[in-house]
C-alpha atoms as a PDB file:
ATOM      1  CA  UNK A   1      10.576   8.244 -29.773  1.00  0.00           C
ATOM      2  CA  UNK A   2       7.792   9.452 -31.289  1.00  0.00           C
ATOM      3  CA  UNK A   3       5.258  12.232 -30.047  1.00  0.00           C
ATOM      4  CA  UNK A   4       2.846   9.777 -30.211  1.00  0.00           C
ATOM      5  CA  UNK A   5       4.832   7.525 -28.106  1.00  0.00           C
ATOM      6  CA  UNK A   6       5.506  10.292 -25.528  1.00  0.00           C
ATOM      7  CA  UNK A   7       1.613  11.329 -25.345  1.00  0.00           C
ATOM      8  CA  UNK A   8       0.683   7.472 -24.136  1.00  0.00           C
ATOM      9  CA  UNK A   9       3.182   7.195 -21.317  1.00  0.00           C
ATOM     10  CA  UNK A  10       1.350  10.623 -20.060  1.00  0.00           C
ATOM     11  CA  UNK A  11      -1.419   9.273 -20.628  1.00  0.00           C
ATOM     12  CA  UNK A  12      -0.427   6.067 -18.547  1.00  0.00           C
ATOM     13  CA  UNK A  13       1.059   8.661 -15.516  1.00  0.00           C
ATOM     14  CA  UNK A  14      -1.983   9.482 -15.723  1.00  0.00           C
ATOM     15  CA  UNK A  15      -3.778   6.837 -15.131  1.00  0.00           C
ATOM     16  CA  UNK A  16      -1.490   5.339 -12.619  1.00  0.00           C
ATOM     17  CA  UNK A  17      -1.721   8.573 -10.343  1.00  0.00           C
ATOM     18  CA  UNK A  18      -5.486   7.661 -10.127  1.00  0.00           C
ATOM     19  CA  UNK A  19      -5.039   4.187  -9.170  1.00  0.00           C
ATOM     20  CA  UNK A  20      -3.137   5.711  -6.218  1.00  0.00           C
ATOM     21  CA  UNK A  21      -5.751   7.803  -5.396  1.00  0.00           C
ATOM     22  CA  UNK A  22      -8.338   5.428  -5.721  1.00  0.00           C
ATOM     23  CA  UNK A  23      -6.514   2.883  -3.264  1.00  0.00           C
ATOM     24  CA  UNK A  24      -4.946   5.447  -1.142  1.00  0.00           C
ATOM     25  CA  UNK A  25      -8.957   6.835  -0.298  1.00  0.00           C
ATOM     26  CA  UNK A  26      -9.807   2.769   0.057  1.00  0.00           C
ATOM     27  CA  UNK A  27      -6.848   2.341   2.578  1.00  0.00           C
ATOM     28  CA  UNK A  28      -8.247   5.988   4.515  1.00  0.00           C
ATOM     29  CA  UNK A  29     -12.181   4.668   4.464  1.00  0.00           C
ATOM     30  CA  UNK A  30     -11.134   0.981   5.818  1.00  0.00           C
ATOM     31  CA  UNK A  31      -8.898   2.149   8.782  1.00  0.00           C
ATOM     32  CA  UNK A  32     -11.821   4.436   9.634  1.00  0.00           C
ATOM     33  CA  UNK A  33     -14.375   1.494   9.334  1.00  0.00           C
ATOM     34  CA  UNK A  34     -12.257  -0.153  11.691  1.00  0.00           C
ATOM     35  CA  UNK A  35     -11.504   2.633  14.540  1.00  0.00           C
ATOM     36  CA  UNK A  36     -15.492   3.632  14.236  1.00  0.00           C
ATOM     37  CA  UNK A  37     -16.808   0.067  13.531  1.00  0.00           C
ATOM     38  CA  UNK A  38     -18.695   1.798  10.638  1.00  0.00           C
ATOM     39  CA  UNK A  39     -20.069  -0.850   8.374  1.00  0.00           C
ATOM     40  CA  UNK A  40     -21.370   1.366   5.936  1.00  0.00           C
ATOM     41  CA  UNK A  41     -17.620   2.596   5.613  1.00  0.00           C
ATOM     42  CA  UNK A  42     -16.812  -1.010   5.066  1.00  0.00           C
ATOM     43  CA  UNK A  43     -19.446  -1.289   2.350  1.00  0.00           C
ATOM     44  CA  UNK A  44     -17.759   1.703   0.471  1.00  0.00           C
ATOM     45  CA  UNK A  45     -14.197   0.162   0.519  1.00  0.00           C
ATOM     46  CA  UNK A  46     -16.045  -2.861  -1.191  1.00  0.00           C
ATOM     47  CA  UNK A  47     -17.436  -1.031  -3.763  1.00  0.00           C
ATOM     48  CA  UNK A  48     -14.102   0.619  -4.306  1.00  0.00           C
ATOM     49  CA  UNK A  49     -12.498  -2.284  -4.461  1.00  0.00           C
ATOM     50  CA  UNK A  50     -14.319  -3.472  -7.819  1.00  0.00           C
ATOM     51  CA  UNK A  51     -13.828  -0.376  -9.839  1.00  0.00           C
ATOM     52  CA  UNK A  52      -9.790  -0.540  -9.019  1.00  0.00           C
ATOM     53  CA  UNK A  53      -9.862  -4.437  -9.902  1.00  0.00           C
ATOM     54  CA  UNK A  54     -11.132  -2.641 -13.359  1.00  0.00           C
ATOM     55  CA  UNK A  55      -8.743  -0.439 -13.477  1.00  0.00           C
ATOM     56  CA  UNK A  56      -5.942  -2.229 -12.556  1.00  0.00           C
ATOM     57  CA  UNK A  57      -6.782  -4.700 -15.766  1.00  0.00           C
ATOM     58  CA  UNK A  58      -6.920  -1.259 -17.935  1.00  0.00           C
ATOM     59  CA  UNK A  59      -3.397   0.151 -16.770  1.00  0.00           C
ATOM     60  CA  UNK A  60      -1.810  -3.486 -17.733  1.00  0.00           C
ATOM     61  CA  UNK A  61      -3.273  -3.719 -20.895  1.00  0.00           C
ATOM     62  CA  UNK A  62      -1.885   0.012 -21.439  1.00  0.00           C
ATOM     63  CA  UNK A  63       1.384  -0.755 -20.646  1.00  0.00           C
ATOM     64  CA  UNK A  64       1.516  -4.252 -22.806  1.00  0.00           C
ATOM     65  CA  UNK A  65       0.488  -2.251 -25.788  1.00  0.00           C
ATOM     66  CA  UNK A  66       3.206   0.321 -25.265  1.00  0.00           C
ATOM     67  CA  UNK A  67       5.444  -1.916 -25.429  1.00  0.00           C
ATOM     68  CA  UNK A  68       4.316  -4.040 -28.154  1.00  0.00           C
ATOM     69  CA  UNK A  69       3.639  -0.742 -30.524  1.00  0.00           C
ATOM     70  CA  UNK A  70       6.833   1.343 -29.244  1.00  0.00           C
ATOM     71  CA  UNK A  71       9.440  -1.360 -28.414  1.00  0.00           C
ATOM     72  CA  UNK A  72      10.884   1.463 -25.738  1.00  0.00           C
ATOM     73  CA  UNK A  73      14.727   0.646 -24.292  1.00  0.00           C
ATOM     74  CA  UNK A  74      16.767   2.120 -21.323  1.00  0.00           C
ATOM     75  CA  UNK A  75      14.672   4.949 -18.880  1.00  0.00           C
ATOM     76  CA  UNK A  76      11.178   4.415 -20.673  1.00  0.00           C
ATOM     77  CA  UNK A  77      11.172   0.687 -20.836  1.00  0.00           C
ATOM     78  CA  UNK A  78      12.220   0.597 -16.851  1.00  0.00           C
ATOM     79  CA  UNK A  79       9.856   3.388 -16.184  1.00  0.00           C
ATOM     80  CA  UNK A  80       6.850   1.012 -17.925  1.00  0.00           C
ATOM     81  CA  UNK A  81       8.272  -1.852 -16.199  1.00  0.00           C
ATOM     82  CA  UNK A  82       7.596  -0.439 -12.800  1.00  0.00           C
ATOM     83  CA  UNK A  83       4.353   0.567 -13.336  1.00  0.00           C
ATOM     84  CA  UNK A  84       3.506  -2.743 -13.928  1.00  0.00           C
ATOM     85  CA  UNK A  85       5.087  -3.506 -10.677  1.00  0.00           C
ATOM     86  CA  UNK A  86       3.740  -0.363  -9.355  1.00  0.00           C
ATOM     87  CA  UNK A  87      -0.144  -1.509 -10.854  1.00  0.00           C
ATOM     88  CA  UNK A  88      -0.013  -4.810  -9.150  1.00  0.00           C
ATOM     89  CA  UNK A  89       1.062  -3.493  -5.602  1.00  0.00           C
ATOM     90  CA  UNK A  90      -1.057  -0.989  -5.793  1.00  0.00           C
ATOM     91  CA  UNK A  91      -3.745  -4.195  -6.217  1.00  0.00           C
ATOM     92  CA  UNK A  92      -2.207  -5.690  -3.708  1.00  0.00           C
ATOM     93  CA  UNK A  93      -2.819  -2.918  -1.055  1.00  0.00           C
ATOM     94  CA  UNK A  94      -6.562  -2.592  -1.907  1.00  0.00           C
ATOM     95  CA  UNK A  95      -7.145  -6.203  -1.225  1.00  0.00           C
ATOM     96  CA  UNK A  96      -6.046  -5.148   2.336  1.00  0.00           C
ATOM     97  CA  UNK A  97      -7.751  -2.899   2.626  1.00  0.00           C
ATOM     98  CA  UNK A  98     -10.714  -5.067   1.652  1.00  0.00           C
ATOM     99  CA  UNK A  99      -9.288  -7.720   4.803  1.00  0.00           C
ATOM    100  CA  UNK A 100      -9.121  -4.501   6.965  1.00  0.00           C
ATOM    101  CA  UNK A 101     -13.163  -3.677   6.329  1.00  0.00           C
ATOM    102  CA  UNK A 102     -13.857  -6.872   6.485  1.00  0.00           C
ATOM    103  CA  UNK A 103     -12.262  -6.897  10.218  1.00  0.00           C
ATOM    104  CA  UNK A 104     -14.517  -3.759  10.860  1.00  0.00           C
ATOM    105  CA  UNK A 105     -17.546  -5.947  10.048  1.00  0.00           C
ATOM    106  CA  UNK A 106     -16.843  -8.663  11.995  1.00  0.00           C
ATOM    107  CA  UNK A 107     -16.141  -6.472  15.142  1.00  0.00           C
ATOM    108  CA  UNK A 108     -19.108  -4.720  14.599  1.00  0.00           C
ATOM    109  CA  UNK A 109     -21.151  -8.306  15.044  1.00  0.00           C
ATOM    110  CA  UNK A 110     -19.535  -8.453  18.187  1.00  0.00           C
ATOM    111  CA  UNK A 111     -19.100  -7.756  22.409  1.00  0.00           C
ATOM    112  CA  UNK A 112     -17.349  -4.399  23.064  1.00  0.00           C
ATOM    113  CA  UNK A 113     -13.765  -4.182  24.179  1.00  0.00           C
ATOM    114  CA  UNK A 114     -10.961  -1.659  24.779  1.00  0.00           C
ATOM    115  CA  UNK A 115      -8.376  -2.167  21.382  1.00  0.00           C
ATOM    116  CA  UNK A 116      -5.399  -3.925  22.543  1.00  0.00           C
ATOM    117  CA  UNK A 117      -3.459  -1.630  20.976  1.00  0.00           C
ATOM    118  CA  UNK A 118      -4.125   1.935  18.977  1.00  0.00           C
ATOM    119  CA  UNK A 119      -4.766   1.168  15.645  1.00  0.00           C
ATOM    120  CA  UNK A 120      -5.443   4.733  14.913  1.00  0.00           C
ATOM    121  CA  UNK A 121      -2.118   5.645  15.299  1.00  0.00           C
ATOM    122  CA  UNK A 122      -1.007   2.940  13.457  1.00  0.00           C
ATOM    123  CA  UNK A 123      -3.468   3.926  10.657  1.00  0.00           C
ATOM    124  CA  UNK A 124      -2.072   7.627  10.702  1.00  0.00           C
ATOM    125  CA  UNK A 125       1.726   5.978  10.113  1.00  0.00           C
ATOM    126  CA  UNK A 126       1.285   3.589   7.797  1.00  0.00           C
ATOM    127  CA  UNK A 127      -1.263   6.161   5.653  1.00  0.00           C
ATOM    128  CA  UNK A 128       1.814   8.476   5.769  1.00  0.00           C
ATOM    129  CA  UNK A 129       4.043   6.321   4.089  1.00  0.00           C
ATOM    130  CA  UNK A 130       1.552   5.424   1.721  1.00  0.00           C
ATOM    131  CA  UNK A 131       0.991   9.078   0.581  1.00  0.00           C
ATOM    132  CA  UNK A 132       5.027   9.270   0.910  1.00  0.00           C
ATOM    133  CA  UNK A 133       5.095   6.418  -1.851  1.00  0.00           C
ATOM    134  CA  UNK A 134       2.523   8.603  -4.176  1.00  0.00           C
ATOM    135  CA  UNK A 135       5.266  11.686  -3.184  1.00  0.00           C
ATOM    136  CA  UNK A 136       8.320  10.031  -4.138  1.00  0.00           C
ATOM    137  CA  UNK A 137       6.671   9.102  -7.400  1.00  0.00           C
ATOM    138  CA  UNK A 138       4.950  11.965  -8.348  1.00  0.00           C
ATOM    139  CA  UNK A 139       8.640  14.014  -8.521  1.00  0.00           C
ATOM    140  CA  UNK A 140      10.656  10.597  -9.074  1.00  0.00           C
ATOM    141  CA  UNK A 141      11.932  11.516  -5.690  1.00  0.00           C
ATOM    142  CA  UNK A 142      14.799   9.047  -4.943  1.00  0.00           C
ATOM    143  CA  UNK A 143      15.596  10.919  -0.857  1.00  0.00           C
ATOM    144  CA  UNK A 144      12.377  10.408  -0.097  1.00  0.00           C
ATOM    145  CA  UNK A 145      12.275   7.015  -1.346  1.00  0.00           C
ATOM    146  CA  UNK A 146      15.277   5.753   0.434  1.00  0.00           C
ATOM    147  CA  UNK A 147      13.975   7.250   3.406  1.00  0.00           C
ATOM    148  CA  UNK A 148      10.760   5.461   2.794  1.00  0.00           C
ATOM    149  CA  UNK A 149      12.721   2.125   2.609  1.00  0.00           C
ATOM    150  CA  UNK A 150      15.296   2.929   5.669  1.00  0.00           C
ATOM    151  CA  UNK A 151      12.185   3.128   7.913  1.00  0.00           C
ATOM    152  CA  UNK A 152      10.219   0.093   7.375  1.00  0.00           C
ATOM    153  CA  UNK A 153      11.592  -1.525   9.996  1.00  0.00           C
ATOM    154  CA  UNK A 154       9.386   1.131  12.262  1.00  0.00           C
ATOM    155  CA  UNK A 155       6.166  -0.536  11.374  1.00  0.00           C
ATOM    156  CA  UNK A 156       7.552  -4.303  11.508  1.00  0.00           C
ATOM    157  CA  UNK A 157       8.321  -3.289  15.570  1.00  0.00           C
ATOM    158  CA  UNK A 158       5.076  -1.474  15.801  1.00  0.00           C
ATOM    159  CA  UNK A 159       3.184  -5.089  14.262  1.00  0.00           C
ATOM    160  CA  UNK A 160       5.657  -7.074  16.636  1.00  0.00           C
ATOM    161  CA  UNK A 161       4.025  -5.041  19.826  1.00  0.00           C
ATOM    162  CA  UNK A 162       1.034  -5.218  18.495  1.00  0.00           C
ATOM    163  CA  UNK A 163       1.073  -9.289  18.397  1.00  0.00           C
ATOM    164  CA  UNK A 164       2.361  -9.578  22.204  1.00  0.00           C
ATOM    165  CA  UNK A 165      -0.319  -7.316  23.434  1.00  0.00           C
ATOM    166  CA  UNK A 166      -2.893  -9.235  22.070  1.00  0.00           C
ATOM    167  CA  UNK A 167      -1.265 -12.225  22.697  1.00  0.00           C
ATOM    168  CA  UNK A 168      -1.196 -11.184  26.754  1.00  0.00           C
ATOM    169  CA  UNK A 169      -4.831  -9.967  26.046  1.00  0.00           C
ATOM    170  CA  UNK A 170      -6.191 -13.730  24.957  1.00  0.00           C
ATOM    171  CA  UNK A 171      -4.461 -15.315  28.076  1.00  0.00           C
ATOM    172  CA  UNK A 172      -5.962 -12.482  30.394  1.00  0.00           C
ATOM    173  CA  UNK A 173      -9.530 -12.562  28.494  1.00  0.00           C
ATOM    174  CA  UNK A 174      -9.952 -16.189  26.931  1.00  0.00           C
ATOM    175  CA  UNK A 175     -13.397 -15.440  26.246  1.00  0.00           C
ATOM    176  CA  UNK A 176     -12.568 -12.685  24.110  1.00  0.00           C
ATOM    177  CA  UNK A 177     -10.226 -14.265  21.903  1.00  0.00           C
ATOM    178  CA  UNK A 178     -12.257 -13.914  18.516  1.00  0.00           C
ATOM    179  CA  UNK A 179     -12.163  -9.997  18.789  1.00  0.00           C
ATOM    180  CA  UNK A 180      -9.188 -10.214  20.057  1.00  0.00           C
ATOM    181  CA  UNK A 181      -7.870 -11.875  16.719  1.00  0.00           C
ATOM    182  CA  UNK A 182     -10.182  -9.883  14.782  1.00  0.00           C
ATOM    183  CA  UNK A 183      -7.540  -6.947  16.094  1.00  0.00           C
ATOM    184  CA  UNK A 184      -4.249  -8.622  15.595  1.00  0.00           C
ATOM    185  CA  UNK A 185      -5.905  -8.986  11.378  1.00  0.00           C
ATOM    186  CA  UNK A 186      -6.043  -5.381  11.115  1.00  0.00           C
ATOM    187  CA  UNK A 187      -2.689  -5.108  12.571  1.00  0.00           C
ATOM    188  CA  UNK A 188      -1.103  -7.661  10.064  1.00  0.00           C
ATOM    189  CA  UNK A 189      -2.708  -5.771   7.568  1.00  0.00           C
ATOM    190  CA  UNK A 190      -1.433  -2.196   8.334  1.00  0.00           C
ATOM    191  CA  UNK A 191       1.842  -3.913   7.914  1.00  0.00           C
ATOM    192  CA  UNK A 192       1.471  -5.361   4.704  1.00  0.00           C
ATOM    193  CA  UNK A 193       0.596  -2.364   3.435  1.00  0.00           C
ATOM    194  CA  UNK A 194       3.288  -0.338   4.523  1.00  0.00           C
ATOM    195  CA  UNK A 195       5.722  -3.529   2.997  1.00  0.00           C
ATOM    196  CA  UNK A 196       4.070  -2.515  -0.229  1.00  0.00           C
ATOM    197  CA  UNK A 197       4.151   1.117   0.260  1.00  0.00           C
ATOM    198  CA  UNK A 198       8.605   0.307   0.363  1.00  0.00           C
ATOM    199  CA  UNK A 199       7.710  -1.983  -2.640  1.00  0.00           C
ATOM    200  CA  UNK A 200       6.748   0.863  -4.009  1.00  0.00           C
ATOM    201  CA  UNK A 201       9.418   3.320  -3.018  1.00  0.00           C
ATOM    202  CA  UNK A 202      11.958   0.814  -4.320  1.00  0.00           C
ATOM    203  CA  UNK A 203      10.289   1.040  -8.017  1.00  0.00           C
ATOM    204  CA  UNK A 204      11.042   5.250  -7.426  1.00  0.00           C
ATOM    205  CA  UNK A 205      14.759   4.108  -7.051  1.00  0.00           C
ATOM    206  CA  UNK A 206      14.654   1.566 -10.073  1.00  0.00           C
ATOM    207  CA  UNK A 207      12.952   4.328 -12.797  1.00  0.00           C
ATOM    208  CA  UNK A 208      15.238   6.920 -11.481  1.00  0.00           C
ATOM    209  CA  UNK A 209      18.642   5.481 -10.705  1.00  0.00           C
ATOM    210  CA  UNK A 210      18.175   1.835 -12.777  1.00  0.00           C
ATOM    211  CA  UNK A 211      19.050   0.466  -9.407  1.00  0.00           C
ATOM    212  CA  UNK A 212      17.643  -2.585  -8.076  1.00  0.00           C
ATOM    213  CA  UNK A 213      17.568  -1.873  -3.997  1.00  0.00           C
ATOM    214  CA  UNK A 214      15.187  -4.908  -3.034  1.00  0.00           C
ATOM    215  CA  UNK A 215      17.852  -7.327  -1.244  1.00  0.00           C
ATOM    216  CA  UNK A 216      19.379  -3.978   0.077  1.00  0.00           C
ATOM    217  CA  UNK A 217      19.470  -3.839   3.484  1.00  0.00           C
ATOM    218  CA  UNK A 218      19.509  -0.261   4.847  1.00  0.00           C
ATOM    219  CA  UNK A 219      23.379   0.114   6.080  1.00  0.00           C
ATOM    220  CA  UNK A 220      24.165  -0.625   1.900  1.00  0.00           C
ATOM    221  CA  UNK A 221      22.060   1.821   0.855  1.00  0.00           C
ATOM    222  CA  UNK A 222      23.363   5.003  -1.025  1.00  0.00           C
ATOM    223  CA  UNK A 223      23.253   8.277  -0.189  1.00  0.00           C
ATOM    224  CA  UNK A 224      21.590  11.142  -2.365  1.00  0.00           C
ATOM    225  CA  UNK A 225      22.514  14.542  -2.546  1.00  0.00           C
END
């Protein structure tokens, strides 16, 4: 490959380390709309929200001309591959956090309650394995990638909780029920981000290794050194 060829794909790390910036601070200013009921928080994840819409059109185009220009095989064809992927989850997880501020607003509008559960420490977890994710990418980290995916299971149990208690909370406080649901949203959410935040870790595993993990469960996984 040519120098040429070698100076776009840093230019496209490039630009795909500041999409996960972008969405990783969209994902941070959401879950604290949410746990202060700031709307003016909320407001700023919607504005963020349009600029990595632009973005994320920019980075595909990138990668389409790369390919069309350079023809690349083996490690740099899977690496532009999965940032496609990588580009379109990364989408993906701002959109949530869109739902998330969205939630914030809603709760805002109305009557007080105690959380069902702590979102904040769900916020805290889930924002860990998203800046994991950005980790394991940054150094192509495959340990911290299959650790990434051997835990996901944590945040499906947390959701699961999460549902009863505001399932007991509705038949306890009927007349609470929208802000109740309101709630069980930005739970949902937090877990659909962290699914994408493995999505993501599994693209680590596919540049790296050429290994396609997603129908893995975590007992076949491979060990690294």
């Amino acid at each position: 490959m040519t120098q040429i060829f070698f100076r776009e794909i840093d230019k496209l790390k490039a630009q795909l380390l500041a999409q996960f910036e972008r969405v990783e601070k969209a994902v941070e200013l959401a879950c604290r709309s949410l746990i202060q009921l700031n709307p003016l928080l909320a407001e700023e994840v919607f504005r963020a929200e349009n600029l990595i819409d632009e973005h994320e059109i920019d980075l595909q185009e990138e990668c389409f001309k790369i390919i069309a220009l350079h023809q690349p095989v083996a490690l740099d064809l899977r690496f532009i591959v999965a940032v496609l992927k990588f580009n379109n989850d990364l989408e993906r997880i701002s959109d949530l956090a869109v739902n998330i501020a969205e939630r914030a607003q809603a709760l805002k509008e109305l009557p007080r309650i105690d959380p069902p559960y702590d979102f904040a420490v769900m916020a805290k977890e889930v924002q860990g394995i998203l800046r994991s994710a950005f980790e394991a990418l940054v150094h192509l980290n495959v340990s911290l990638a299959r650790h990434i995916m051997a835990g996901d299971d944590a945040v499906d149990q947390r959701h699961a909780a999460n549902f009863r208690r505001v399932i007991e909370n509705i038949q306890a406080q009927p007349q609470q029920v929208e802000t109740l649901l309101h709630y069980l949203g930005g739970s949902r959410y937090l877990e659909r981000i962290a699914d994408l935040a493995t999505n993501l870790a599994e693209e680590v595993v596919y540049i790296a290794r050429g290994e396609i993990v997603r129908h893995q469960y975590p007992h076949q996984m491979q060990t690294d050194a």
